[in-house]
N, C-alpha and C. Protein backbone atom coordinates (compact mmCIF):
# COMPACT_ATOMS: atom_id res chain seq x y z
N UNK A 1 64.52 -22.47 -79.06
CA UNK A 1 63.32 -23.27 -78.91
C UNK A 1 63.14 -23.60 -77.43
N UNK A 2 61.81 -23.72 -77.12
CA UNK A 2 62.02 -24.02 -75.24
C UNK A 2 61.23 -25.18 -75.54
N UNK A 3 62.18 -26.15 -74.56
CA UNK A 3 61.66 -27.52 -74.20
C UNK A 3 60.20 -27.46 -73.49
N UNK A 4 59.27 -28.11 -73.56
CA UNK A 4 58.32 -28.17 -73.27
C UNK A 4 58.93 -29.04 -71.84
N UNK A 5 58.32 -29.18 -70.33
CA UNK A 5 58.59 -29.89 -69.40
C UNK A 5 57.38 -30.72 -68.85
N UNK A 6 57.70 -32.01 -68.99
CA UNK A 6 56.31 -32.92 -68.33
C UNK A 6 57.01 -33.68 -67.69
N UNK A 7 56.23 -34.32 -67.12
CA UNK A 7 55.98 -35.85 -66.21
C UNK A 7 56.35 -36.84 -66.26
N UNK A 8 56.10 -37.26 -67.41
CA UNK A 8 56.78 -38.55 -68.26
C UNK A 8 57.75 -38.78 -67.71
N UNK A 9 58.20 -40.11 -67.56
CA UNK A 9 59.16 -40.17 -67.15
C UNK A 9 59.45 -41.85 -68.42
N UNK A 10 60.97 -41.65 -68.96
CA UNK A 10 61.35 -42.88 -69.85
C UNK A 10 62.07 -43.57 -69.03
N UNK A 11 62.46 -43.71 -68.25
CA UNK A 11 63.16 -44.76 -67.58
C UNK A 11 63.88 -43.78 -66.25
N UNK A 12 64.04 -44.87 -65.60
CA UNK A 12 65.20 -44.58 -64.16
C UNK A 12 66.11 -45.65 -64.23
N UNK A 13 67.48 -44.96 -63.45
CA UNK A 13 68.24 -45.52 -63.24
C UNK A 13 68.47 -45.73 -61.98
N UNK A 14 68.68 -46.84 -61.40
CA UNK A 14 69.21 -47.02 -59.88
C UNK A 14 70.11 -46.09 -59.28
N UNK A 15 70.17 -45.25 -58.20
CA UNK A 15 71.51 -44.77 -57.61
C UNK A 15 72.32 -45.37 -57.22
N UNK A 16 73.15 -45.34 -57.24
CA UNK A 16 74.49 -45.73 -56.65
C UNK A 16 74.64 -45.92 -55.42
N UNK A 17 75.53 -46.05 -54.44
CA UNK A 17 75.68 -46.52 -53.11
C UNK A 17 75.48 -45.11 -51.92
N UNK A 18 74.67 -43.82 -52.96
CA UNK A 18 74.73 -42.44 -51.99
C UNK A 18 73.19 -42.69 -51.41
N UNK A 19 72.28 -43.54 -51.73
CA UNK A 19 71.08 -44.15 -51.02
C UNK A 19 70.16 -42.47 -50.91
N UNK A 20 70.59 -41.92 -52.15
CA UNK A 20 69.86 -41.33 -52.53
C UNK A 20 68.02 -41.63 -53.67
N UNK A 21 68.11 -42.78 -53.96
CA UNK A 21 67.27 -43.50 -54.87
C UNK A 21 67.20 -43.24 -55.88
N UNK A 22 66.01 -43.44 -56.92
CA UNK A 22 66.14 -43.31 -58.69
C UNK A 22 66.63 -42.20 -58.89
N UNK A 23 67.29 -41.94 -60.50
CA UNK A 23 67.39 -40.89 -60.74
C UNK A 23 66.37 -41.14 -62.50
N UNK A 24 65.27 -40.02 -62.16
CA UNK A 24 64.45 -40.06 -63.46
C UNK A 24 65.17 -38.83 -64.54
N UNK A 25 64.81 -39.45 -66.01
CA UNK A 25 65.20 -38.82 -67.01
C UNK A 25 63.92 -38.51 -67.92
N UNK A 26 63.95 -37.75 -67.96
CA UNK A 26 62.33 -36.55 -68.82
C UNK A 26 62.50 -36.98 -70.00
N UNK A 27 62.75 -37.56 -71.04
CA UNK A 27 63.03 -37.29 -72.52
C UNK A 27 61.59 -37.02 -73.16
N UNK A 28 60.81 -36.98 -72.52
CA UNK A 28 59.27 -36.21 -73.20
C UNK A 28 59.48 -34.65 -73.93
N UNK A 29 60.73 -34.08 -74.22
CA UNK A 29 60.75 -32.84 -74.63
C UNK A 29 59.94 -32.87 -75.90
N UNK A 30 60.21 -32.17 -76.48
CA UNK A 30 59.70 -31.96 -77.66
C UNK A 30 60.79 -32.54 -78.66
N UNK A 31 60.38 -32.99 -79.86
CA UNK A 31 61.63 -34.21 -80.10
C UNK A 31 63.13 -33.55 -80.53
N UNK A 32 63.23 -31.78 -80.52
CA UNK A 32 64.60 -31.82 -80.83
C UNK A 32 64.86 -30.97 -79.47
N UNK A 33 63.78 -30.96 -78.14
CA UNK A 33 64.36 -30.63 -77.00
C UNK A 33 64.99 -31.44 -76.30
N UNK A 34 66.00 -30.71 -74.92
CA UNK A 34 66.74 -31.91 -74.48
C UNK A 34 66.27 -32.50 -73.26
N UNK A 35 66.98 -33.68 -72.81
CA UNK A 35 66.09 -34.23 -71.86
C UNK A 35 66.31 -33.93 -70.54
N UNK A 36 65.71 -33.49 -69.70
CA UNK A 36 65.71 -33.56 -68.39
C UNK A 36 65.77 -34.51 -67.35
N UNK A 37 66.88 -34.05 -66.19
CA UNK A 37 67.06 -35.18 -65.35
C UNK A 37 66.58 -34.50 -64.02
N UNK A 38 65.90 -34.86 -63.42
CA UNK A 38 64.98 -34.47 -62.15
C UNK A 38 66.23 -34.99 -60.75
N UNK A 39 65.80 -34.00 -59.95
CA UNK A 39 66.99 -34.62 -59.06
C UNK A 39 66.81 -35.41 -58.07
N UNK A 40 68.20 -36.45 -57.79
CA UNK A 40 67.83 -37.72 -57.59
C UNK A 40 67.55 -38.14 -56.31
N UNK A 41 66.97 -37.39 -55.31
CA UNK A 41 66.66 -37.51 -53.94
C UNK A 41 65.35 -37.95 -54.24
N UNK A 42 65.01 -38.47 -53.37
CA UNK A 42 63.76 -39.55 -53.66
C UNK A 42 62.43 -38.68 -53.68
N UNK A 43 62.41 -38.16 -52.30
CA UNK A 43 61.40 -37.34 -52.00
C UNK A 43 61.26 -35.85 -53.03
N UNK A 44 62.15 -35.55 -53.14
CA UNK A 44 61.97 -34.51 -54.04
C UNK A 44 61.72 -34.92 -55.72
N UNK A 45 62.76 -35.93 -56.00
CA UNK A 45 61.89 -36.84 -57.35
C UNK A 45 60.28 -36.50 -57.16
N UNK A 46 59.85 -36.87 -56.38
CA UNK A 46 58.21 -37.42 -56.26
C UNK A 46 57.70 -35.79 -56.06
N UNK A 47 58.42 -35.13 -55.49
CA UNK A 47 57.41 -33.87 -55.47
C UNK A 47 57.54 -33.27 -56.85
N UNK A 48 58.42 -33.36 -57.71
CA UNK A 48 58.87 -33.03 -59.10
C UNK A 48 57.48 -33.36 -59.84
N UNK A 49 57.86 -34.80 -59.53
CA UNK A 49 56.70 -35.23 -60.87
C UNK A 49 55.37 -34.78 -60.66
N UNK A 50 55.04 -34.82 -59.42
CA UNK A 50 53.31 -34.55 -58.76
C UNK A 50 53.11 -33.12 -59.28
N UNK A 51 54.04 -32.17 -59.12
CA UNK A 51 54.29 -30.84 -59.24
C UNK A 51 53.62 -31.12 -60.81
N UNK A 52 54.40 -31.78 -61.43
CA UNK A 52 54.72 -31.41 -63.16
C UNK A 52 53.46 -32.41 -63.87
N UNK A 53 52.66 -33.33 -63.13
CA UNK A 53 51.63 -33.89 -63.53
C UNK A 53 50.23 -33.10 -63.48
N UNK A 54 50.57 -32.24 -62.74
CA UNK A 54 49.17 -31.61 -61.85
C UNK A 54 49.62 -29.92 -62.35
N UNK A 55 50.10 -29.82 -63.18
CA UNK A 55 50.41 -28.34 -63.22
C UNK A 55 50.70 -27.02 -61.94
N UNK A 56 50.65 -27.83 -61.02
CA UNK A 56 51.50 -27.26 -59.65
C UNK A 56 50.41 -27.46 -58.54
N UNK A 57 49.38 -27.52 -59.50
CA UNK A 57 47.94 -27.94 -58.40
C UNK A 57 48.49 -28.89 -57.19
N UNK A 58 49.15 -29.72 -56.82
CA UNK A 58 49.43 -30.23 -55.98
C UNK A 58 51.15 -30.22 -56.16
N UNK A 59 52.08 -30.04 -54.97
CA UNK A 59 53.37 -29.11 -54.79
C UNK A 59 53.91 -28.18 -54.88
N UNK A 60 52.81 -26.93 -55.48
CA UNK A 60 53.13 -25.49 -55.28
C UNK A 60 53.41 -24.70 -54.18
N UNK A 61 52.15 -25.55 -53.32
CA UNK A 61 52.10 -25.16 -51.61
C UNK A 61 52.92 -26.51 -51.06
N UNK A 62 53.60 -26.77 -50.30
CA UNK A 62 54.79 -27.19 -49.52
C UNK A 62 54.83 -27.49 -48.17
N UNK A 63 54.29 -27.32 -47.25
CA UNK A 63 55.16 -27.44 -46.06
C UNK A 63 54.59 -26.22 -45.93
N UNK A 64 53.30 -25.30 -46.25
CA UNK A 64 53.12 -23.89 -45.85
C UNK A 64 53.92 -22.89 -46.70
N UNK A 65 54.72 -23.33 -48.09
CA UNK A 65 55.74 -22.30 -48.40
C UNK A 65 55.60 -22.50 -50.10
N UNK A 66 55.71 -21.41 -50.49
CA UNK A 66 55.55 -22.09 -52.08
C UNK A 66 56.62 -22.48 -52.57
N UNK A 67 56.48 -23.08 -53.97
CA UNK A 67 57.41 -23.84 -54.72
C UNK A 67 57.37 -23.61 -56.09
N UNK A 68 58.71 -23.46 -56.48
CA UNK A 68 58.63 -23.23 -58.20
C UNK A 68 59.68 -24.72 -58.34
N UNK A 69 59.48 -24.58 -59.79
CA UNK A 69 60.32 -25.82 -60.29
C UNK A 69 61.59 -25.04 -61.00
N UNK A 70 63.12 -25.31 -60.79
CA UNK A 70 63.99 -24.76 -61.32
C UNK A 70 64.68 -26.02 -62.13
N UNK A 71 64.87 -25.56 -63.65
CA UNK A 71 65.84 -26.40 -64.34
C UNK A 71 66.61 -25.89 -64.97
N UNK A 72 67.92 -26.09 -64.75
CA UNK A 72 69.43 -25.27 -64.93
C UNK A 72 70.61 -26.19 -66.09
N UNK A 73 70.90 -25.81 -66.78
CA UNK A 73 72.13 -26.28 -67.60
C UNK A 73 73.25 -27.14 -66.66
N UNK A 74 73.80 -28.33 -66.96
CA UNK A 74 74.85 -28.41 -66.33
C UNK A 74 75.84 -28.16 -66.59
N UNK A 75 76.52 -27.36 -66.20
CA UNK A 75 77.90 -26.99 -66.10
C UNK A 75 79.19 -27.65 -66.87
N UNK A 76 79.02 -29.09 -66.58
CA UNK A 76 79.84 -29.93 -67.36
C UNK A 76 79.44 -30.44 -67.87
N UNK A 77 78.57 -31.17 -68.19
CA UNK A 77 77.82 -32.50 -69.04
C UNK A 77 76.97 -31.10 -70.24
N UNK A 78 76.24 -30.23 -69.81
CA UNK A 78 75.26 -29.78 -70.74
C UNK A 78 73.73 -30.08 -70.41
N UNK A 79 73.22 -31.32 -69.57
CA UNK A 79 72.51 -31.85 -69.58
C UNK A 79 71.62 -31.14 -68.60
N UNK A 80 70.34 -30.99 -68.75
CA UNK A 80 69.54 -30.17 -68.04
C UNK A 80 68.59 -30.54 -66.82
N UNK A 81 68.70 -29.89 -65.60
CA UNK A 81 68.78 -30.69 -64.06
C UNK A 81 67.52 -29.75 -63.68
N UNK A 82 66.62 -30.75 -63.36
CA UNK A 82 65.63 -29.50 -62.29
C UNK A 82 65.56 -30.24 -61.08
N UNK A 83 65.14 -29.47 -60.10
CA UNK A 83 65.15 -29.30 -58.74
C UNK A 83 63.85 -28.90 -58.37
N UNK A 84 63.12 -29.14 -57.25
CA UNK A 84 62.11 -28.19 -56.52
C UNK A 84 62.50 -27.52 -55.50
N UNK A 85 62.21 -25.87 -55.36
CA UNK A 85 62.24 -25.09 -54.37
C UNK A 85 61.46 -24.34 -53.81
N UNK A 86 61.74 -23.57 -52.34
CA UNK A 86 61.01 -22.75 -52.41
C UNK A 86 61.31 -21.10 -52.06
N UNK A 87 60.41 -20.20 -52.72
CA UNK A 87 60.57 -19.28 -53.36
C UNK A 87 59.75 -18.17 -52.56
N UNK A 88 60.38 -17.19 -52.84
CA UNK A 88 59.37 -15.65 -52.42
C UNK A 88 59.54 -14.75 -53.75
N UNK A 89 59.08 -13.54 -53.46
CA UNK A 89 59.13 -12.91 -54.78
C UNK A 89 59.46 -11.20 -54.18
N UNK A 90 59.92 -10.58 -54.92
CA UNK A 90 60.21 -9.31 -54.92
C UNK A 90 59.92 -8.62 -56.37
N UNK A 91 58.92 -7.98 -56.57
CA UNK A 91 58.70 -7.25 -57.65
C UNK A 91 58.66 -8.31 -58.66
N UNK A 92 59.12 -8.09 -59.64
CA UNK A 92 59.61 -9.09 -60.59
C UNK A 92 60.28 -10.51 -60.87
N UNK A 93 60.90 -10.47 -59.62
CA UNK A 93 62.11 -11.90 -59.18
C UNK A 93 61.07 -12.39 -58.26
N UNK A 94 61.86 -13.86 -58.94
CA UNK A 94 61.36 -14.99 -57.68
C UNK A 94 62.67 -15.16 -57.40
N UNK A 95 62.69 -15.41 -55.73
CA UNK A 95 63.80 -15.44 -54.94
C UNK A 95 63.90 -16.89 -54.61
N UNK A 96 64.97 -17.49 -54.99
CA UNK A 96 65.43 -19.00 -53.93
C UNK A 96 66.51 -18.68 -52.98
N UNK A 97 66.78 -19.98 -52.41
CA UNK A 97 68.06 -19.53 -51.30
C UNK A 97 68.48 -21.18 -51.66
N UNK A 98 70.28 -20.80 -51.67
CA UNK A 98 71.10 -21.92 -52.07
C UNK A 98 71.37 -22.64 -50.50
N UNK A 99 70.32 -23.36 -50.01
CA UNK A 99 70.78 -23.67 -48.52
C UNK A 99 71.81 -25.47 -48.48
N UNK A 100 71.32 -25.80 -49.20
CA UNK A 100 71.46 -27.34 -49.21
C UNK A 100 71.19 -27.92 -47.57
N UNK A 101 70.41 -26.92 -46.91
CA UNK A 101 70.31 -27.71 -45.62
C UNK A 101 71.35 -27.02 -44.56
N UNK A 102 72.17 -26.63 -45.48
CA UNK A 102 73.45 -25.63 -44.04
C UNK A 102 74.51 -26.97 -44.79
N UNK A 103 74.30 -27.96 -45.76
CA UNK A 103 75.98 -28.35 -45.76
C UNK A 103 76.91 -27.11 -46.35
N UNK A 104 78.03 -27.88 -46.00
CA UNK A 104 79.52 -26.93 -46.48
C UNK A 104 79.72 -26.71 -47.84
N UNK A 105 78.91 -27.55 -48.33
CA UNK A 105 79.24 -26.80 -50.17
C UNK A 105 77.75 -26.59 -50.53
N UNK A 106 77.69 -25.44 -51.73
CA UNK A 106 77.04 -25.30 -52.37
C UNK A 106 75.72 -26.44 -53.07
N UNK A 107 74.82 -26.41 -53.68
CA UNK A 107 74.12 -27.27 -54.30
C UNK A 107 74.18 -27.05 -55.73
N UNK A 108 74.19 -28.07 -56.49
CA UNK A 108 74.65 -28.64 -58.14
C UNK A 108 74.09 -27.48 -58.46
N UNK A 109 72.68 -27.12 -58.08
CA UNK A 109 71.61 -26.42 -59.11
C UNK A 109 72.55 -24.97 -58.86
N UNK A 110 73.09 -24.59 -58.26
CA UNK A 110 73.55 -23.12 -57.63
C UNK A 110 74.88 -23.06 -58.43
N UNK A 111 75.74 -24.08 -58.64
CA UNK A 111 77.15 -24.04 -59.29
C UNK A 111 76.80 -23.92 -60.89
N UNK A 112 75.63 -24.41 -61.32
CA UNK A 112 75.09 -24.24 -63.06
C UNK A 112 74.73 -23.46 -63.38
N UNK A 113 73.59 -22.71 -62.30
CA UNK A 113 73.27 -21.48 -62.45
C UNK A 113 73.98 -20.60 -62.59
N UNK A 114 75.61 -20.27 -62.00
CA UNK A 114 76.56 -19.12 -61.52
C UNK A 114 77.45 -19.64 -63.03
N UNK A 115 77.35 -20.80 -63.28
CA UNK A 115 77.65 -21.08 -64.82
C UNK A 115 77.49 -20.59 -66.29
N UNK A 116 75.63 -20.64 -65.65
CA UNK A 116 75.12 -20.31 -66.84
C UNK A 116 73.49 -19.75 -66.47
N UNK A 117 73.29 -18.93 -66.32
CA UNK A 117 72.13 -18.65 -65.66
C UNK A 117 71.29 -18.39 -66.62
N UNK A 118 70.85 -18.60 -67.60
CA UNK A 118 70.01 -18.93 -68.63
C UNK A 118 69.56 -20.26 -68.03
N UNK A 119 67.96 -20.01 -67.70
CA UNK A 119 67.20 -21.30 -66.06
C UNK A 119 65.85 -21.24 -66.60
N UNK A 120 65.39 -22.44 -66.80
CA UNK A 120 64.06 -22.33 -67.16
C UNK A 120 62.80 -22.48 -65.77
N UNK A 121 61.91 -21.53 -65.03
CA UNK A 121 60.85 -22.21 -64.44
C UNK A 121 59.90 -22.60 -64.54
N UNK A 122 59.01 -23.22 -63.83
CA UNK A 122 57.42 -23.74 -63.46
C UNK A 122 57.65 -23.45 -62.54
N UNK A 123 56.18 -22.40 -62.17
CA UNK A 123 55.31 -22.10 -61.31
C UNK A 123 54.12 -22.06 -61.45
N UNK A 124 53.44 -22.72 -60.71
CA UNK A 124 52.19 -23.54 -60.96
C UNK A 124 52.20 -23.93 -62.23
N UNK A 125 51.42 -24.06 -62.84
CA UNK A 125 51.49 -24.54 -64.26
C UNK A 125 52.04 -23.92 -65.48
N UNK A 126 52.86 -22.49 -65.08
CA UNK A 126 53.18 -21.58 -66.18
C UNK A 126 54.91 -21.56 -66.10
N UNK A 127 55.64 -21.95 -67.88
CA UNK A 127 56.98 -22.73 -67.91
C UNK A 127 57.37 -21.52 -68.86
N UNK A 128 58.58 -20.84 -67.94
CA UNK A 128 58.82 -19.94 -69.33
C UNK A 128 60.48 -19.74 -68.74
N UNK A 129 61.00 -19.24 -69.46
CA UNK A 129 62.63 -18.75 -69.84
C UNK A 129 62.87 -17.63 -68.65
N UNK A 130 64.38 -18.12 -67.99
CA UNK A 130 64.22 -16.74 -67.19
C UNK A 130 65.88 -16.59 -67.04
N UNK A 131 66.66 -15.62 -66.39
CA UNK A 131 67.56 -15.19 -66.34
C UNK A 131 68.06 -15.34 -64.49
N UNK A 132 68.84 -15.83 -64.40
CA UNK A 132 69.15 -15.83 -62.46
C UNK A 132 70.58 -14.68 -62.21
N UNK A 133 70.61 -14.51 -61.39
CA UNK A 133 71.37 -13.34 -60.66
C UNK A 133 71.50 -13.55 -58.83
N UNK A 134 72.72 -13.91 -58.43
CA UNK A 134 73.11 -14.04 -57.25
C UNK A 134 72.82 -12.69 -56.56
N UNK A 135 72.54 -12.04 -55.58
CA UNK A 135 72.22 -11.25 -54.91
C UNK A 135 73.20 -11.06 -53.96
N UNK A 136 73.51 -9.76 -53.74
CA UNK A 136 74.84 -9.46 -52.97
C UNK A 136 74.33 -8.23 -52.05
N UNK A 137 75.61 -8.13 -50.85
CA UNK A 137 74.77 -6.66 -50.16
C UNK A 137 73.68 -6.20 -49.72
N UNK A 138 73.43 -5.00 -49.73
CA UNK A 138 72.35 -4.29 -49.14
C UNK A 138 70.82 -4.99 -49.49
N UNK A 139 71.10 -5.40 -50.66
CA UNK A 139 69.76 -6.22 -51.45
C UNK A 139 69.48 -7.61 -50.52
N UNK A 140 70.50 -8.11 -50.61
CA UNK A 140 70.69 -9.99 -50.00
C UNK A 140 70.01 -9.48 -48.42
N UNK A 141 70.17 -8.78 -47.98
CA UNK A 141 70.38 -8.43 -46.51
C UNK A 141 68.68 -8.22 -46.63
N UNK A 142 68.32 -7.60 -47.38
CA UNK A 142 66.58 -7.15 -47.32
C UNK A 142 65.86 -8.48 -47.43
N UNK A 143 66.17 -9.27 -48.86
CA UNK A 143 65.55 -10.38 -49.06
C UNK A 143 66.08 -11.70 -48.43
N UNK A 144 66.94 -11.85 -47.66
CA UNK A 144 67.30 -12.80 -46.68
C UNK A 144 65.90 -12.86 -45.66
N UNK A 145 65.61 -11.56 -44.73
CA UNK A 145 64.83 -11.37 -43.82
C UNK A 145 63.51 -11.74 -44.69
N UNK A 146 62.93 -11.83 -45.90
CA UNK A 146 61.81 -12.34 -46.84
C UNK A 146 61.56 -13.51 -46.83
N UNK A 147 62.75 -14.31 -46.92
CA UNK A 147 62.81 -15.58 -47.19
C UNK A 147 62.72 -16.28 -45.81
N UNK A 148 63.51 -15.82 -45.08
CA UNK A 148 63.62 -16.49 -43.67
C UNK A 148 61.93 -15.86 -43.00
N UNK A 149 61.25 -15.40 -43.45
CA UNK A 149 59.91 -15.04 -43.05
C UNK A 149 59.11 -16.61 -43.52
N UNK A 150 59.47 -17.08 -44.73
CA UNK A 150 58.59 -18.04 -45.93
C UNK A 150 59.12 -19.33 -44.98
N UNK A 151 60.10 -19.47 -44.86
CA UNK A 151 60.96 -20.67 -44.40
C UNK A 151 62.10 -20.44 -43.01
N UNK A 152 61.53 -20.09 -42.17
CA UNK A 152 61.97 -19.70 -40.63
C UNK A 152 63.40 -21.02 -40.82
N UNK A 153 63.15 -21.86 -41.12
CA UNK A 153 64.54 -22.65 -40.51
C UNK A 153 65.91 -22.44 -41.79
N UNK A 154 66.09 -21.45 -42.88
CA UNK A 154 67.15 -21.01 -43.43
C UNK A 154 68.13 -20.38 -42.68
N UNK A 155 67.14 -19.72 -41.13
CA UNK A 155 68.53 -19.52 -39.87
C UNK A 155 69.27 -20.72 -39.67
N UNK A 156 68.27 -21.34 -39.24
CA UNK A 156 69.18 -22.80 -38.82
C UNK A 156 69.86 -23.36 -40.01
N UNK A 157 69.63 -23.15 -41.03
CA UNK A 157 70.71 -23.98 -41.91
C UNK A 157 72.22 -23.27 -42.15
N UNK A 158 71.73 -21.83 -41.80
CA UNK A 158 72.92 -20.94 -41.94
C UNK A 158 74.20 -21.34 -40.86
N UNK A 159 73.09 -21.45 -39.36
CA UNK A 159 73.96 -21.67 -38.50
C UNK A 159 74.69 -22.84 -38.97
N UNK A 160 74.24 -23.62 -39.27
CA UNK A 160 74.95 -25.17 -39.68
C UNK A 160 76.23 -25.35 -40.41
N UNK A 161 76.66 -23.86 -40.96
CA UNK A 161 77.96 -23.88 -42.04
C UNK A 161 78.61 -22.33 -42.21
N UNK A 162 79.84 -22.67 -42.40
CA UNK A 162 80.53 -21.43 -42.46
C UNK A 162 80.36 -20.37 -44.03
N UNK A 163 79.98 -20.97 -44.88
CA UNK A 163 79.58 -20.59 -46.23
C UNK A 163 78.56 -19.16 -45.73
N UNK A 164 78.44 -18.28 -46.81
CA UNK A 164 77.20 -17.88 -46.57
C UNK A 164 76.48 -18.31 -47.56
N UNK A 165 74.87 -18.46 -47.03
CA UNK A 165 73.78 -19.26 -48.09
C UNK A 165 73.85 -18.28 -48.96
N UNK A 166 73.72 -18.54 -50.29
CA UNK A 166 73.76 -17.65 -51.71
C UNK A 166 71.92 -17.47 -51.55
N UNK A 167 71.62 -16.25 -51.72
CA UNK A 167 70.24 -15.73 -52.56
C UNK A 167 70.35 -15.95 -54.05
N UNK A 168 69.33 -15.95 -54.50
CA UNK A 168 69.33 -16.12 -55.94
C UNK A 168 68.18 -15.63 -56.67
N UNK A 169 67.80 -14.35 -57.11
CA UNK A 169 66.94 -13.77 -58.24
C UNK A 169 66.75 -13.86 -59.47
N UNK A 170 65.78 -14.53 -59.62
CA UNK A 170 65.41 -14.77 -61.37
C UNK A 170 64.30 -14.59 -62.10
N UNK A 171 64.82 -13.58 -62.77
CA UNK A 171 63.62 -12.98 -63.84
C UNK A 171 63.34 -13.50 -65.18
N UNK A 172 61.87 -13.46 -65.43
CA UNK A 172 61.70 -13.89 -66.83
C UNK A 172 62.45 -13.47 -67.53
N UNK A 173 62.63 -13.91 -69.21
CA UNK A 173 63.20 -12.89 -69.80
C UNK A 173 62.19 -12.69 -71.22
């Protein structure tokens, strides 16, 4: 069954002392879907919901760059996490990049995905089932130079850390 994803929001909880701010919980699924927790950075909270109120009509376009909405299984809990990113496309795949900015570890949404890559998106207003796939090699190397076209400062986040930033391809299914 696929959760339907809205806006709604049933309550927030305060963050904790990471002065990250609310963290909202979706339980608008459909009543035997599960609930979604939007992630808890403030600013991106708010582009979530605007995104998911407006059917992408307002937060699709970004900063000049588009944006899909990714929501991923968690890894340990089960509980289902979306994020906003932004994206390019190659044929069939929409491409993200796991930057977290250039920190030294990975981002939540990237460790669930490599978990369990059964990922639901929104883009613009259209929510459907899709499949993710880390990108390696000769491929990563093509669509790196794609992405860093959409979002020029994924150099600079690269420079920022010894990791390499993970690509990430995900197709409907």
């Amino acid at each position: 069954m696929q959760a339907q994803l809205s806006s709604k929001v049933q309550w927030a909880v305060p963050a904790g002392d990471d002065c990250m701010g609310a963290r909202t919980v979706d339980s608008s699924a459909d009543a035997d879907g599960p609930e979604v927790v939007d992630n808890p950075t403030v600013w991106v909270a708010s582009h979530i919901s605007e995104y998911v109120a407006t059917g992408g009509k307002k937060g699709h376009l970004w900063n000049g760059a588009t944006t899909l909405l990714l929501t991923t299984r968690g890894r340990k809990t089960g509980v289902w996490h979306r994020t906003a990113l932004i994206y390019g496309q190659d044929g069939e795949d929409y491409v993200v990049v796991a930057s977290k900015g250039g920190a030294p570890a990975n981002p939540e949404w990237y460790l669930n995905l490599v978990a369990n890559p059964h990922v639901r998106l929104q883009v613009e207003a259209e929510q459907f089932e899709a499949v993710a796939r880390v990108v390696r090699g000769g491929q990563r190397a093509r669509l790196w130079q794609i992405m860093t076209r959409i979002w020029p400062d994924y150099d600079t986040y690269q420079a920022r850390t010894s990791r390499q930033l993970p690509l990430v391809a995900i197709r409907r299914v």
